[in-house]
N, C-alpha and C. Protein backbone atom coordinates (compact mmCIF):
# COMPACT_ATOMS: atom_id res chain seq x y z
N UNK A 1 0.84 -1.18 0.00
CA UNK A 1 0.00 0.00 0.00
C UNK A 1 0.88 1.24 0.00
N UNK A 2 0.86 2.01 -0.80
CA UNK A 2 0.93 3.20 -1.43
C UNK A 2 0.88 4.29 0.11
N UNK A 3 2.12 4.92 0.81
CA UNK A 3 1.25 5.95 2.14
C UNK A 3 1.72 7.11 1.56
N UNK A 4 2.42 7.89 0.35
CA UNK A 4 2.20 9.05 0.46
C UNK A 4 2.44 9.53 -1.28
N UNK A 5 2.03 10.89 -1.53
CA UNK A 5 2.13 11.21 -2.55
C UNK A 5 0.43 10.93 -3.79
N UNK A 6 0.92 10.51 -4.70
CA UNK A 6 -0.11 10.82 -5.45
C UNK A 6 -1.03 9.36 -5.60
N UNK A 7 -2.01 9.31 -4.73
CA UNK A 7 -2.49 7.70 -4.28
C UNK A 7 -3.25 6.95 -5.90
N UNK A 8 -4.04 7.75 -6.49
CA UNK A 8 -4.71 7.78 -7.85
C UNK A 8 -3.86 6.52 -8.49
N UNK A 9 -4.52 5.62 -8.73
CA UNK A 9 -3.36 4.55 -9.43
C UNK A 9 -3.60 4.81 -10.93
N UNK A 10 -4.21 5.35 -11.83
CA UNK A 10 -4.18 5.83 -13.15
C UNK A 10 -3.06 7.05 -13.33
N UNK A 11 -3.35 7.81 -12.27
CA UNK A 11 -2.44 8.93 -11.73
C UNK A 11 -0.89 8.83 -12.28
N UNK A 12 -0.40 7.56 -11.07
CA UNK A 12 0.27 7.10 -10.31
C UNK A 12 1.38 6.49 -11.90
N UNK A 13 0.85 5.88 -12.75
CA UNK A 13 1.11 5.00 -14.00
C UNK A 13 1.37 6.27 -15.07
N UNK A 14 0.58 6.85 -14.95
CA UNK A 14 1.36 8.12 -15.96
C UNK A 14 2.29 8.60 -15.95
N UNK A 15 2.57 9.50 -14.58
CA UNK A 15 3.38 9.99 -14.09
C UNK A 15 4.51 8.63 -13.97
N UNK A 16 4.77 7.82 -13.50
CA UNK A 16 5.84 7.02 -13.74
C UNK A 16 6.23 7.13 -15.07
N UNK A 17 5.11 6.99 -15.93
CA UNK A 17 5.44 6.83 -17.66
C UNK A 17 6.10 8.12 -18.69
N UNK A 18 6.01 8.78 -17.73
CA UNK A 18 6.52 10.59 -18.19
C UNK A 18 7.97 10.40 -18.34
N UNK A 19 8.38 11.09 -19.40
CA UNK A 19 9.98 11.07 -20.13
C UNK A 19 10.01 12.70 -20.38
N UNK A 20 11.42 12.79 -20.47
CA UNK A 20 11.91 14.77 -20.91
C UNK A 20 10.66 14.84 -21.80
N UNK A 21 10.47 15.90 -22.15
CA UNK A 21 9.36 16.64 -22.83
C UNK A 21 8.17 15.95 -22.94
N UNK A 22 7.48 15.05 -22.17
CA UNK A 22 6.29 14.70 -22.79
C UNK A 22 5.36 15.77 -21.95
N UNK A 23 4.31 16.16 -22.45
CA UNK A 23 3.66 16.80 -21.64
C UNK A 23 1.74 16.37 -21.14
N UNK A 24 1.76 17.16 -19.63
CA UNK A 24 0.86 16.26 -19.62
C UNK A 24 0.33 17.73 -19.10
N UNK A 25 -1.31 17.67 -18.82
CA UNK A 25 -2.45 18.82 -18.70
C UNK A 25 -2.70 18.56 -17.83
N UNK A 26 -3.31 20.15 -17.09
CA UNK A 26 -4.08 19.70 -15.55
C UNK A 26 -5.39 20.67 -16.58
N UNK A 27 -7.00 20.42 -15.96
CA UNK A 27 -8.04 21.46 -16.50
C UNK A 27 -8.67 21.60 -15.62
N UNK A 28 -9.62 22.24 -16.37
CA UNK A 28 -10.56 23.08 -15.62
C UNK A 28 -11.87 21.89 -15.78
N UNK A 29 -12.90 21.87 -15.38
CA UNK A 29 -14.03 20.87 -16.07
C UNK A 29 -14.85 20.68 -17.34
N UNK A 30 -14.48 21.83 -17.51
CA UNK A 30 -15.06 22.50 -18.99
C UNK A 30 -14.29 22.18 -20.44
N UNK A 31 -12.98 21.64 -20.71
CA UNK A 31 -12.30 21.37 -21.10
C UNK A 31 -12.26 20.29 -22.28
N UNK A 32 -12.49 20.81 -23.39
CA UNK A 32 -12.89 19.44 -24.39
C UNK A 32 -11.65 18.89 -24.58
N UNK A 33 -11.88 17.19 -24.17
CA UNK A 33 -10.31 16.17 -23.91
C UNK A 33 -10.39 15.76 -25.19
N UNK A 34 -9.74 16.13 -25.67
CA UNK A 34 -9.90 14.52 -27.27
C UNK A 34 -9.71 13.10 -26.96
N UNK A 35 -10.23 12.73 -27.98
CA UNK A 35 -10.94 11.23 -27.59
C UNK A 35 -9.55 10.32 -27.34
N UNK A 36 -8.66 11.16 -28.16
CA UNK A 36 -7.18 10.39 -28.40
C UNK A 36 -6.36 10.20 -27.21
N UNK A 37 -6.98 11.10 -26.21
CA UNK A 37 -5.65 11.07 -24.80
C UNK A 37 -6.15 10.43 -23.77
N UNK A 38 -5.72 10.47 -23.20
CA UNK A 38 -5.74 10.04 -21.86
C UNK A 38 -6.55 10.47 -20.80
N UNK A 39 -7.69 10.11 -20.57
CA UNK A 39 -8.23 10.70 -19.15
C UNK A 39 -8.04 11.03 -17.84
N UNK A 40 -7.65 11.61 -17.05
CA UNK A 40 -7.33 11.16 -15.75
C UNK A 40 -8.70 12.19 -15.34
N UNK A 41 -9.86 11.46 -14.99
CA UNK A 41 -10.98 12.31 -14.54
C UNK A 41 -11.16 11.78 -12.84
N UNK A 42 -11.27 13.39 -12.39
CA UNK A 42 -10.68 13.58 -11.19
C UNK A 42 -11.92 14.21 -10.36
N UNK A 43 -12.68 15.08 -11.12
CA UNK A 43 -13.72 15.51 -10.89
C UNK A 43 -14.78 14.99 -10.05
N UNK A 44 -15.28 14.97 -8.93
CA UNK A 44 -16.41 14.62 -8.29
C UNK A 44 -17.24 15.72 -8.13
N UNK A 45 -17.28 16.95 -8.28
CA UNK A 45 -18.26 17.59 -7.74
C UNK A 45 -17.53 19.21 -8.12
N UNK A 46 -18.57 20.35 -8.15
CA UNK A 46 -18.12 21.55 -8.64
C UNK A 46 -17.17 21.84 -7.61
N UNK A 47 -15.48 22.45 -7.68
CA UNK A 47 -14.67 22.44 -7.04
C UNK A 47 -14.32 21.55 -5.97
N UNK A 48 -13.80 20.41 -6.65
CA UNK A 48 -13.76 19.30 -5.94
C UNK A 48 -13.11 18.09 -7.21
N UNK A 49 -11.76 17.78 -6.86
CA UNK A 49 -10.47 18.45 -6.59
C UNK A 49 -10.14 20.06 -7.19
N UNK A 50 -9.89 20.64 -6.13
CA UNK A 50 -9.52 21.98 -7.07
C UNK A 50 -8.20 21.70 -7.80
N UNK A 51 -8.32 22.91 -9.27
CA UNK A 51 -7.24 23.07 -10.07
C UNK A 51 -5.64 23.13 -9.13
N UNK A 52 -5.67 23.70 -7.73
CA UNK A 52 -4.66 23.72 -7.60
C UNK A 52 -3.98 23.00 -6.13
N UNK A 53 -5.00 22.07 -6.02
CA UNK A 53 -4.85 20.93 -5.48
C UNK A 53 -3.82 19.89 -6.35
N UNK A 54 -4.57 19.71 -7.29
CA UNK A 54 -3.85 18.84 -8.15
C UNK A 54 -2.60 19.29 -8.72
N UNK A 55 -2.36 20.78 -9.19
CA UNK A 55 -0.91 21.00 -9.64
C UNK A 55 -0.09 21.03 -8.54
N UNK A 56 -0.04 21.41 -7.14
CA UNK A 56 0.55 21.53 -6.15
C UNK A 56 1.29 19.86 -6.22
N UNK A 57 0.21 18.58 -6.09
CA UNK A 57 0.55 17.41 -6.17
C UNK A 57 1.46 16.93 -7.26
N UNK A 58 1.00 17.52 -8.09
CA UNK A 58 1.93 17.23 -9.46
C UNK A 58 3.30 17.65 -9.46
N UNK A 59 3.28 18.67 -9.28
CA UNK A 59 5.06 19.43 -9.01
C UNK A 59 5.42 18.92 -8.26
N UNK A 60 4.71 18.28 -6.76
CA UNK A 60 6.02 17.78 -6.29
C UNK A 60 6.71 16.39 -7.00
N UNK A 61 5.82 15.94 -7.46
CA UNK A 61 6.45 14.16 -8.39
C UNK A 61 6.86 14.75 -9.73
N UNK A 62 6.98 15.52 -10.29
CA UNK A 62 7.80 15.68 -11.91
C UNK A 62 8.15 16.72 -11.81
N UNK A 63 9.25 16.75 -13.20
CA UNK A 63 10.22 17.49 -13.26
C UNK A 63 9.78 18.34 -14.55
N UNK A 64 9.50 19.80 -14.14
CA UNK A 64 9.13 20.71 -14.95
C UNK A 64 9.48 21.40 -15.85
N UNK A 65 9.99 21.61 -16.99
CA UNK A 65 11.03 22.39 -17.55
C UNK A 65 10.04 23.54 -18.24
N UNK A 66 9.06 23.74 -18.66
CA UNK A 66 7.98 24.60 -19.22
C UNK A 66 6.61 24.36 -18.61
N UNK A 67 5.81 25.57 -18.63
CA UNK A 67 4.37 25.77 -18.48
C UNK A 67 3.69 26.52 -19.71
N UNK A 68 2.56 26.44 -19.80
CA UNK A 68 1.80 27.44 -21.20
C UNK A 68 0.53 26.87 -20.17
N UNK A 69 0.09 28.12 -20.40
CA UNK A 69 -1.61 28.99 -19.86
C UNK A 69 -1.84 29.64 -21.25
N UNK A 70 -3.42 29.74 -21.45
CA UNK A 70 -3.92 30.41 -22.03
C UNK A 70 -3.50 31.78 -21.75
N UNK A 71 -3.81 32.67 -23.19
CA UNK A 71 -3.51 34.41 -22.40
C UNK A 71 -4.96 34.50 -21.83
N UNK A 72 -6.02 34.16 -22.58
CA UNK A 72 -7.25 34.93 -21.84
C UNK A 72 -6.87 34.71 -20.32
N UNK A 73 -6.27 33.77 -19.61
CA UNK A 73 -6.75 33.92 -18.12
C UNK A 73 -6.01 34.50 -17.50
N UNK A 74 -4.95 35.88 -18.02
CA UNK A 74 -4.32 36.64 -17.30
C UNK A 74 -5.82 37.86 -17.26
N UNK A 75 -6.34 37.81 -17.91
CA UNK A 75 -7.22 39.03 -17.69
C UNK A 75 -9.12 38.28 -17.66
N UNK A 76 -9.44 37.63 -17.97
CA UNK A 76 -10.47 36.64 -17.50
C UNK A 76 -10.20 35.89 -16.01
N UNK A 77 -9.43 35.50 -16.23
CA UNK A 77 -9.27 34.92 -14.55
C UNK A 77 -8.02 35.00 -13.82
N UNK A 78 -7.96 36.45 -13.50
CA UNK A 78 -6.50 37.43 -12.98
C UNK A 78 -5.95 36.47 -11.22
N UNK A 79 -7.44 36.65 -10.90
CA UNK A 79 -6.64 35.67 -9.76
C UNK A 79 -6.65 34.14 -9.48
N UNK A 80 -6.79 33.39 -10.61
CA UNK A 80 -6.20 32.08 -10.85
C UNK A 80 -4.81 31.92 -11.14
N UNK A 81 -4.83 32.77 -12.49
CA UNK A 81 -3.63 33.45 -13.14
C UNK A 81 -2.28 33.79 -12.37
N UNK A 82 -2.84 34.50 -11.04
CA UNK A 82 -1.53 35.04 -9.99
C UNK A 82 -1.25 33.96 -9.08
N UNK A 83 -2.41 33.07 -8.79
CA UNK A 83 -1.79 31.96 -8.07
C UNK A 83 -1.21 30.57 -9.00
N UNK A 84 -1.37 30.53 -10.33
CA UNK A 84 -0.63 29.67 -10.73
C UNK A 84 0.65 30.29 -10.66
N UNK A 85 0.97 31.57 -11.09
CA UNK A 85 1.98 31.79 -10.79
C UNK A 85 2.61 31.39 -10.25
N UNK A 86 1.98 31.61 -8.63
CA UNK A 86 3.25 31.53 -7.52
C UNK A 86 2.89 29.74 -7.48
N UNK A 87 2.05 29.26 -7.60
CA UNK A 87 2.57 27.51 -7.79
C UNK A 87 3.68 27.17 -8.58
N UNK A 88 4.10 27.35 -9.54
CA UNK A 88 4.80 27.04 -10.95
C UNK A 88 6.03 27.92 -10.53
N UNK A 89 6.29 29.01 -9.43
CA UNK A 89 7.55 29.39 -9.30
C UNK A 89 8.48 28.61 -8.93
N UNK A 90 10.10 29.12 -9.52
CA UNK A 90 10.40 29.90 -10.40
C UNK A 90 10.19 29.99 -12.07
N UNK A 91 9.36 28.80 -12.55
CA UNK A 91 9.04 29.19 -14.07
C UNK A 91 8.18 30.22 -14.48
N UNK A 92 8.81 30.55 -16.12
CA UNK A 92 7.78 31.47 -16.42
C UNK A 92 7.25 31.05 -17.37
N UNK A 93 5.79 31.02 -17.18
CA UNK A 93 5.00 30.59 -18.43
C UNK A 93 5.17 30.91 -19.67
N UNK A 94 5.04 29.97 -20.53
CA UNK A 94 4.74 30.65 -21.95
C UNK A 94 3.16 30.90 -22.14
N UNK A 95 2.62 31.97 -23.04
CA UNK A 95 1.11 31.65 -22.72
C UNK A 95 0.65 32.12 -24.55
N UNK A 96 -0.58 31.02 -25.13
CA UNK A 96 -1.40 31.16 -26.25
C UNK A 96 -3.03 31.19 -26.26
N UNK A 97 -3.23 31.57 -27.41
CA UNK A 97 -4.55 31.78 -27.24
C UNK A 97 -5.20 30.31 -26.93
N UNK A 98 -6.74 30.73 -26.39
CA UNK A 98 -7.11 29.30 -25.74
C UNK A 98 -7.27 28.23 -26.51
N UNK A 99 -7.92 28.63 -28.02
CA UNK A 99 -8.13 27.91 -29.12
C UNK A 99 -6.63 27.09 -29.31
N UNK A 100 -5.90 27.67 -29.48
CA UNK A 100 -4.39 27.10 -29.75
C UNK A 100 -3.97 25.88 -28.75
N UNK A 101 -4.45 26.19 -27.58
CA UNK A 101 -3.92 25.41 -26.08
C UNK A 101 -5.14 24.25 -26.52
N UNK A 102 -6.39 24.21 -26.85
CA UNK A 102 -7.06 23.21 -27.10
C UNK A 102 -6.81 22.18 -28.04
N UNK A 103 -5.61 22.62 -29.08
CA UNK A 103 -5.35 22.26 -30.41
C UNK A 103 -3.87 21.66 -29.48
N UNK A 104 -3.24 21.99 -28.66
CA UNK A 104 -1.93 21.19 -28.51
C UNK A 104 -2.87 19.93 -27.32
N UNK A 105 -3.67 20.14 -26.86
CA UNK A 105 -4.45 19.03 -26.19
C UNK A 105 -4.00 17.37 -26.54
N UNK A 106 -4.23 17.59 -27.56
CA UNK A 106 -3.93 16.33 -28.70
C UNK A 106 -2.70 15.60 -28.57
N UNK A 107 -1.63 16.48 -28.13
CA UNK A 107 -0.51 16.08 -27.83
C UNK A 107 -0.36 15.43 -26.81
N UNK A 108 -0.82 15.64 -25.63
CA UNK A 108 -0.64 15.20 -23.87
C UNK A 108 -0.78 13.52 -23.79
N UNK A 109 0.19 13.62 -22.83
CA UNK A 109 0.54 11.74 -22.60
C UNK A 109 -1.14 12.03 -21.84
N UNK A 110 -1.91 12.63 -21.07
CA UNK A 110 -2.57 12.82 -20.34
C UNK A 110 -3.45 13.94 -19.88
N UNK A 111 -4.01 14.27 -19.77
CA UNK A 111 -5.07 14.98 -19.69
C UNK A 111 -5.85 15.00 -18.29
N UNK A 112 -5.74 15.79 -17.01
CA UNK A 112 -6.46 15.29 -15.55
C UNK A 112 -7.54 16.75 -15.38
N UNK A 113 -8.57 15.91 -15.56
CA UNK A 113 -10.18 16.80 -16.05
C UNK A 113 -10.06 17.13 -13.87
N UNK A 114 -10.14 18.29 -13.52
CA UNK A 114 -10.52 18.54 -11.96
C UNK A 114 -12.41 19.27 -12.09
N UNK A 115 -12.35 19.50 -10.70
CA UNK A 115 -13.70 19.97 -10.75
C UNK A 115 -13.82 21.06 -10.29
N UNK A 116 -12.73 22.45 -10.96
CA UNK A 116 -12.53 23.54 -11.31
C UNK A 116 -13.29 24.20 -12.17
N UNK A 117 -14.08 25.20 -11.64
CA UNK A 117 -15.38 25.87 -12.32
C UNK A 117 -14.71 27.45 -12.70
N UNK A 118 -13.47 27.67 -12.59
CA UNK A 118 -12.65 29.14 -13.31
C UNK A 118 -12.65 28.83 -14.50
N UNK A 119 -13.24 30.28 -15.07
CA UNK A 119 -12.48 29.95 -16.56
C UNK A 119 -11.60 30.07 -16.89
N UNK A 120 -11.19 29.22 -17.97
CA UNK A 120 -9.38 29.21 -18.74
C UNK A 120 -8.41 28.66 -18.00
N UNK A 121 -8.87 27.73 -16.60
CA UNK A 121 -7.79 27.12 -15.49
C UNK A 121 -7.86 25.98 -16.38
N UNK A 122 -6.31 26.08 -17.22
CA UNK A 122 -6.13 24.70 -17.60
C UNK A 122 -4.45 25.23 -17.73
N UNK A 123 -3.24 23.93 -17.50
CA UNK A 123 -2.45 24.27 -17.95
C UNK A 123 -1.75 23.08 -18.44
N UNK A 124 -0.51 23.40 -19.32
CA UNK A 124 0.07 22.66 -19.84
C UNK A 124 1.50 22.35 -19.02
N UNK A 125 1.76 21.38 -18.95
CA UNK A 125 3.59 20.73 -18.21
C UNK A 125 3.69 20.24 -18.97
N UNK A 126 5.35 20.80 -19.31
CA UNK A 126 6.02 19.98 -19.76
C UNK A 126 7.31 19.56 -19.27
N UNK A 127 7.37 18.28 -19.16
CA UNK A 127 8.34 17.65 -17.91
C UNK A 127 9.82 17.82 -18.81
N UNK A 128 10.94 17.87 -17.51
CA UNK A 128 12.24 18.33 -18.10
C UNK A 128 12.82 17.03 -17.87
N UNK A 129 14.24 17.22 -17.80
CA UNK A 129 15.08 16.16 -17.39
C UNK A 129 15.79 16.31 -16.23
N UNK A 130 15.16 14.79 -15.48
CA UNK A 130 15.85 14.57 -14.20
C UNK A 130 17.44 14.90 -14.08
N UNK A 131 17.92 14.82 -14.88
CA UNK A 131 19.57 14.57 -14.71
C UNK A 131 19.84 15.89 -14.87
N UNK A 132 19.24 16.93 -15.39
CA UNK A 132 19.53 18.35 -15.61
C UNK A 132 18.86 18.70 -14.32
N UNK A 133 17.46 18.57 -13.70
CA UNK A 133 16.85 19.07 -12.61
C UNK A 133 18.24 18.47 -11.41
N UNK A 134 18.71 17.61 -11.28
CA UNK A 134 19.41 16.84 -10.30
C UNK A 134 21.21 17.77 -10.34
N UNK A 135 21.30 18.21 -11.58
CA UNK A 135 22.86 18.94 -11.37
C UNK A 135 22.93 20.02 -11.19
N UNK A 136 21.49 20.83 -11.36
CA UNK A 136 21.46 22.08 -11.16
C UNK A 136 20.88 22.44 -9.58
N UNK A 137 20.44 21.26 -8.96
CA UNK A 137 20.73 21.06 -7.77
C UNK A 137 22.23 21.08 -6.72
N UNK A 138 23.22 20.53 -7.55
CA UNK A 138 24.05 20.65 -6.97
C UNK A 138 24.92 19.12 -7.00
């Protein structure tokens, strides 16, 4: 039995399965998944897991080298926007229009639908390399 970290065993299998650049999505509920990826539906109830429940969990198990946010949610949803921020510090986002971020969807080893009712709370990771995260450690 599994006592700490990310208990979700669909979760759990992705994230093991993550290599340098693959990238995987956290969303909002609203979020059209393509049929092609991966589900990780997380959702039970309107805010419930929140959006930043789940990225908090996520950063600590992978290794981040990029983020991309939509632009609408620097000014649609300013204070989602400022607290992904400070989750995702020290990176700095790259950010595209939302249409565009729906269109790289397609790409994600994974896709984890939350039950986040903000608009435009969706973001993209893309995982770096351990051996670079590990020397720049020290």
């Amino acid at each position: 039995m599994k006592k700490c970290g990310i208990l979700n065993k669909q979760l759990s299998e992705v994230i093991a399965g993550l290599g340098c650049s693959d990238m995987i999505i956290i969303c909002d509920a609203g979020l059209p998944i393509p049929d092609e990826c991966e589900r990780i539906d997380l959702a039970l109830m309107k805010g419930v897991p929140t959006f930043f429940t789940v990225l908090e969990a996520l950063m600590k198990e992978i290794v981040v080298e990029k983020a991309i946010l939509a632009t609408e949610c620097k000014e649609k949803s300013s204070s989602f926007h400022n607290e992904a921020l400070e989750k995702i510090n020290p990176l700095k986002p790259e950010y595209m229009p939302h249409e565009e971020f729906k269109k790289i969807c397609k790409n994600a080893k994974a896709i984890i639908r939350t039950g986040e009712f903000t608009p435009y709370a969706n973001i993209a990771l893309i995982c770096g390399s351990l051996y670079e995260s590990l020397r720049k450690e020290g």
